[in-house]
C-alpha atoms as a PDB file:
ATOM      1  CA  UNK A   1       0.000   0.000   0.000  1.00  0.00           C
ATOM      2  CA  UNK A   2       2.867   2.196   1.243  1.00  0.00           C
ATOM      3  CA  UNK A   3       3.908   1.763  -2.434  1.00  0.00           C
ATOM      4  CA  UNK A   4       1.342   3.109  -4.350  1.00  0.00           C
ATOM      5  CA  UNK A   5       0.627   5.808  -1.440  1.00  0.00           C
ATOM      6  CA  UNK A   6       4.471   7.156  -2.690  1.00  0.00           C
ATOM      7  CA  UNK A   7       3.952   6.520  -6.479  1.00  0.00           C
ATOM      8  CA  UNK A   8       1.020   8.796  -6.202  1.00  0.00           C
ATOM      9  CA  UNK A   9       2.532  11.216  -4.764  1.00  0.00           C
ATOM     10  CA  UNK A  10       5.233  11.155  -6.676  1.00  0.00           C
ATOM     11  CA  UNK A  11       3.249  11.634  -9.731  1.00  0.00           C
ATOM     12  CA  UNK A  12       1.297  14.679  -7.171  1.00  0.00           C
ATOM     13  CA  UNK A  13       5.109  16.841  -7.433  1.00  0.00           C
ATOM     14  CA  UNK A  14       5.475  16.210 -10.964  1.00  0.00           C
ATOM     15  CA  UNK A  15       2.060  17.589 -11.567  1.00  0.00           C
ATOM     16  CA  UNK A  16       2.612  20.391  -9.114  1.00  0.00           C
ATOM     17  CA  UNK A  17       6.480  20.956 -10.470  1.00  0.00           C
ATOM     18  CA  UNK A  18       5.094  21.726 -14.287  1.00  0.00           C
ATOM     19  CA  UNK A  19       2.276  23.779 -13.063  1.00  0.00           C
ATOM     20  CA  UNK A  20       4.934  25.680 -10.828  1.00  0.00           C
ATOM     21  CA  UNK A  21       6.618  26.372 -14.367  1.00  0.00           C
ATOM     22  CA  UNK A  22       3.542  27.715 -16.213  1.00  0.00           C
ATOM     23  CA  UNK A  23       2.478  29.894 -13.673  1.00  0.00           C
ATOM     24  CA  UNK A  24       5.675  30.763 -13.390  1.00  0.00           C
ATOM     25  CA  UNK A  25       6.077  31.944 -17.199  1.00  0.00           C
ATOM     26  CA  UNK A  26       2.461  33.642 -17.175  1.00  0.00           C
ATOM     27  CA  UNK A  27       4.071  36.061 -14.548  1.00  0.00           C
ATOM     28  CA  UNK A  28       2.164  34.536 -11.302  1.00  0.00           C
ATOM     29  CA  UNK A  29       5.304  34.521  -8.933  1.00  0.00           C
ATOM     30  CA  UNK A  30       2.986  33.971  -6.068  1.00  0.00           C
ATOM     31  CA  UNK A  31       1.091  31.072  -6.993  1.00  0.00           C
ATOM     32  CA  UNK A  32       4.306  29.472  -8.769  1.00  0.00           C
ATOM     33  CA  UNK A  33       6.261  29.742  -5.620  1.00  0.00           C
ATOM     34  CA  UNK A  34       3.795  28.291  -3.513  1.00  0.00           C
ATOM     35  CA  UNK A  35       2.975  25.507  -5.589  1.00  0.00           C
ATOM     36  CA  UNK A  36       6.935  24.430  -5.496  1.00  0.00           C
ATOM     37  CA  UNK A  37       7.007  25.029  -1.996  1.00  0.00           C
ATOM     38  CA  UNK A  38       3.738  22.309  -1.668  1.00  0.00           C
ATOM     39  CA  UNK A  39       5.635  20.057  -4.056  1.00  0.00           C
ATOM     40  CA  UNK A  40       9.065  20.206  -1.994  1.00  0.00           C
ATOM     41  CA  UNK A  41       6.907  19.219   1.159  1.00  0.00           C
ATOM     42  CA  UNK A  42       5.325  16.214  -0.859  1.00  0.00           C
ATOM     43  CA  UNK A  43       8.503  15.083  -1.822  1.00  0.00           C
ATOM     44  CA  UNK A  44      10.217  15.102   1.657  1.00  0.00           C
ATOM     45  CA  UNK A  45       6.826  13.480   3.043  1.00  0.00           C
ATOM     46  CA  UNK A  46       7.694  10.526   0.674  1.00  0.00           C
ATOM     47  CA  UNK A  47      11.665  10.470   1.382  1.00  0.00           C
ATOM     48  CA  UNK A  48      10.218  10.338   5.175  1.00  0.00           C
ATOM     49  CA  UNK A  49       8.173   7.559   4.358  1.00  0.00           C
ATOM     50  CA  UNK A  50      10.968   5.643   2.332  1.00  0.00           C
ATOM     51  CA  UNK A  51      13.201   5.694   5.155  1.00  0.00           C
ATOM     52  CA  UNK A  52      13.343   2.136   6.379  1.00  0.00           C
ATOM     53  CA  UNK A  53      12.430   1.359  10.605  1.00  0.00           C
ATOM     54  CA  UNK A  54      15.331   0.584  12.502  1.00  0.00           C
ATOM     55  CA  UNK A  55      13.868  -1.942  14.787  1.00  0.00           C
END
């Protein structure tokens, strides 16, 4: 499950990431920048999630 959680939200930053760029070229810095910064947390969300349990 963890798996396709990840993959998901994976494909979530890409989305997010090109968006970013198009607002970014239409001249909405505002929007652009937050959608990167929402993206960046995704992606460190996921590398939490990756990281294995040291038990």
């Amino acid at each position: 499950m963890i798996d396709i959680m990840s993959s998901v939200a994976i494909l979530g930053v890409v989305v997010l990431m090109l968006g970013a760029v198009a607002q970014w070229r239409r001249g909405e810095r505002k929007q652009a920048v937050l959608m990167a910064v929402a993206a960046l947390v995704i992606a460190g969300n996921v590398a939490i999630w990756s990281v294995p349990l040291g038990h």
